[in-house]
Protein backbone atom coordinates (compact mmCIF):
# COMPACT_ATOMS: atom_id res chain seq x y z
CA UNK A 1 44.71 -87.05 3.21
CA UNK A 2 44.77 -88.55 -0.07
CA UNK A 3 45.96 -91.68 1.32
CA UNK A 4 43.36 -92.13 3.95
CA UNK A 5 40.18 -91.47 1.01
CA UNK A 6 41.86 -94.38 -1.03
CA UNK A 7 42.26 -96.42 1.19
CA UNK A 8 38.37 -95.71 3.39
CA UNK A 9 37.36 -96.68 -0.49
CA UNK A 10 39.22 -99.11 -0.72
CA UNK A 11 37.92 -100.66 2.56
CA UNK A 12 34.09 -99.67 1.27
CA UNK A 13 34.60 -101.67 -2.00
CA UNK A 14 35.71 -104.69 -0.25
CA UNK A 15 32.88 -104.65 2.35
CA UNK A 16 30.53 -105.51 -0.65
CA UNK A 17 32.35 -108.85 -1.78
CA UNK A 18 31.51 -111.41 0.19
CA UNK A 19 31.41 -115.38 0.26
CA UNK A 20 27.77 -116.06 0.19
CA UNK A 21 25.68 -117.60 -1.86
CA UNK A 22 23.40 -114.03 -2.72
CA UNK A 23 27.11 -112.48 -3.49
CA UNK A 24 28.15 -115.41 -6.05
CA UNK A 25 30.09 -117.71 -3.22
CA UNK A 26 29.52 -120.60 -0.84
CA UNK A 27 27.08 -120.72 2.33
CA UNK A 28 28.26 -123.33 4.96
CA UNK A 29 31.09 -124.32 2.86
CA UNK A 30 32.17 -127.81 3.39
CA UNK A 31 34.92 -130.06 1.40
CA UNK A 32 33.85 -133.21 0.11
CA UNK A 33 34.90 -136.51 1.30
CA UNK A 34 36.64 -139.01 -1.02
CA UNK A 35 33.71 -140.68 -1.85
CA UNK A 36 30.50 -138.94 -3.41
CA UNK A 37 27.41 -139.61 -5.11
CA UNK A 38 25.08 -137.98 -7.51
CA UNK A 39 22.42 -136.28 -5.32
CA UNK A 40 19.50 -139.26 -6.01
CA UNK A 41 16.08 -137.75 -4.58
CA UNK A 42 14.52 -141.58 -4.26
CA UNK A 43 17.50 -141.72 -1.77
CA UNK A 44 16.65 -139.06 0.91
CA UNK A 45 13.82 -138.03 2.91
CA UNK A 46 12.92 -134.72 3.70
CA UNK A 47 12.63 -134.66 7.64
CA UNK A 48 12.67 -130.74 8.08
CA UNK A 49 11.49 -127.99 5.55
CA UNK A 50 13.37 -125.14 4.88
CA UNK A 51 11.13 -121.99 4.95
CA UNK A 52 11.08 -119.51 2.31
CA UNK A 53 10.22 -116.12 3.46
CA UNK A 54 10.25 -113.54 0.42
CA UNK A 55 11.75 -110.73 1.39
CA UNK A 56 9.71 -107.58 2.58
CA UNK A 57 12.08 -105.08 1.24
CA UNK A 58 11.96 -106.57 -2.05
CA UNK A 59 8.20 -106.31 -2.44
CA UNK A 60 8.19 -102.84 -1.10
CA UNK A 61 10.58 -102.37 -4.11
CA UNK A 62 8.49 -103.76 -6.24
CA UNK A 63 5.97 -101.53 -5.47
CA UNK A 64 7.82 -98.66 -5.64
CA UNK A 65 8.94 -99.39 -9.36
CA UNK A 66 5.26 -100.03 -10.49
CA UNK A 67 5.50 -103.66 -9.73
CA UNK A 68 7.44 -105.53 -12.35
CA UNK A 69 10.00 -107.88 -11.27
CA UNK A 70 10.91 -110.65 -12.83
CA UNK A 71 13.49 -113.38 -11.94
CA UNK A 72 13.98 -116.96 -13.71
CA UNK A 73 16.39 -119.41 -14.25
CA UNK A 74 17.79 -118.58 -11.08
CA UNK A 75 18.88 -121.49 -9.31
CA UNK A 76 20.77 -122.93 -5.89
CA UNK A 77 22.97 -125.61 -5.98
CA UNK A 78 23.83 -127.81 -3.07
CA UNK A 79 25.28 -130.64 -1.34
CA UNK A 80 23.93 -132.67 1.24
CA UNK A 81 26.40 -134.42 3.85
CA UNK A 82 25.84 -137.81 5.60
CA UNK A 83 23.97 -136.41 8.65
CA UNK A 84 21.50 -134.92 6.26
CA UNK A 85 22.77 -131.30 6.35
CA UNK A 86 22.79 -129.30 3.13
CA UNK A 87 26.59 -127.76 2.49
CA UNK A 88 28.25 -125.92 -0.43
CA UNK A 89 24.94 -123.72 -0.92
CA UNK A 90 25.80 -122.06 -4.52
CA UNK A 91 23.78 -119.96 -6.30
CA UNK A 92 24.45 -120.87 -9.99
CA UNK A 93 21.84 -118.63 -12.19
CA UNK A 94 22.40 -115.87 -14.57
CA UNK A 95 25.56 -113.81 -12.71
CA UNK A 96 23.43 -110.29 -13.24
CA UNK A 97 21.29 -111.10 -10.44
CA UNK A 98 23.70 -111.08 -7.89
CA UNK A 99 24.55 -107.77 -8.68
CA UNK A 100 20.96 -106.67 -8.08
CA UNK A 101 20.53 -105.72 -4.56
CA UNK A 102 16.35 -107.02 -4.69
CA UNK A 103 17.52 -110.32 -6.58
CA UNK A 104 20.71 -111.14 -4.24
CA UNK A 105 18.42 -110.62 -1.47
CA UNK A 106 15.68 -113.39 -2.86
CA UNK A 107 18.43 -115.30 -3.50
CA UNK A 108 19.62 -115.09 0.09
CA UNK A 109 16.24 -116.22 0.65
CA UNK A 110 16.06 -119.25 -1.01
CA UNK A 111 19.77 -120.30 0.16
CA UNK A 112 18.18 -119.92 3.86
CA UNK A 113 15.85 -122.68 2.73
CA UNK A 114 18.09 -124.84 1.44
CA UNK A 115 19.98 -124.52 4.26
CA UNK A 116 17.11 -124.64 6.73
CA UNK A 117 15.89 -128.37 4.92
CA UNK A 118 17.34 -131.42 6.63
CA UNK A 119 17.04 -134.78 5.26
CA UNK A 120 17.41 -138.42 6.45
CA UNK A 121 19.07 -141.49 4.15
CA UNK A 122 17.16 -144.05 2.87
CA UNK A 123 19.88 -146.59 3.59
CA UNK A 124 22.98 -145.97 4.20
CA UNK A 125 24.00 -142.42 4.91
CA UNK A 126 26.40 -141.08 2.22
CA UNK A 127 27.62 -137.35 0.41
CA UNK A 128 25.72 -136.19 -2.18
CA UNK A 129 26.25 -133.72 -4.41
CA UNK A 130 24.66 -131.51 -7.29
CA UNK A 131 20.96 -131.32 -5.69
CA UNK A 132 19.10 -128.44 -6.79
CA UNK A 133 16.54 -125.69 -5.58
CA UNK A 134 15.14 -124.11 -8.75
CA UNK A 135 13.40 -120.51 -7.88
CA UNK A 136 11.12 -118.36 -10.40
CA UNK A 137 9.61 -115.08 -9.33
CA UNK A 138 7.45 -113.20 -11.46
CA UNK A 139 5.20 -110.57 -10.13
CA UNK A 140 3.23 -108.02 -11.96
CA UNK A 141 0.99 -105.56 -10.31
CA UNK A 142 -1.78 -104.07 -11.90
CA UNK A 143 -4.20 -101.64 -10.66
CA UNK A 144 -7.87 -102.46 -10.91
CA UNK A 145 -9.65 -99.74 -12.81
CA UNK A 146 -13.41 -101.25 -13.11
């Protein structure tokens, strides 16, 4: 019996790691080819927007705790390949919010719109990589008393 609770806990802690960006990993992982260059915004058109849709359970948590909730510095990495598709999503902010349930989820969020954007080359297509998607929630309710 003893066996089969270490090992149903066992199985319960490893169904919350993960290899997502909102868990501290890599959405649509993809290696690099040979040949890279620094991600160069003057270089790429954006020819599809990635939409970011905050999500509802995290306001209704915001509410419920009297609605602070803060989140900065938090930031996605990513690469975009020659056919304009952004790869190696990474979130690469403070750690800590990954290991908030509310701020993994906004950052799940925001690595759906980087991976929802598409861009076209201005020239010849290439790899590029370290392009950036900074994100900074802040949101403070107060109640109107007048």
């Amino acid at each position: 019996m003893r066996i089969l609770m270490a090992l149903a806990a066992v199985l319960g802690a490893t169904a919350c790691v993960g290899d997502s960006a909102e868990l501290g990993g890599v959405t649509n992982r993809m290696t690099p080819p040979a040949e890279v260059v620094a991600c160069d915004r003057s270089k790429l058109r954006v020819v599809q927007q990635g939409v970011l849709e905050f999500p509802a359970d995290a306001m209704a948590f915001v509410f419920a705790n009297q609605g602070t909730f803060s989140m900065s510095q938090a930031q996605i990495r990513y690469d975009i390949n020659q056919d304009g598709e952004t790869v190696n999503i990474a979130y690469s902010g403070p750690s800590e919010h990954t290991r908030h349930t509310t701020k993994a989820k906004v950052i799940k969020a925001a690595a759906d719109t980087v991976q929802g954007t598409r861009y076209e080359w201005i020239g010849a297509p290439q790899y590029a990589t370290g392009c950036t998607f900074d994100l900074t929630v802040e949101i403070r309710r107060t109640r109107y008393t007048g």
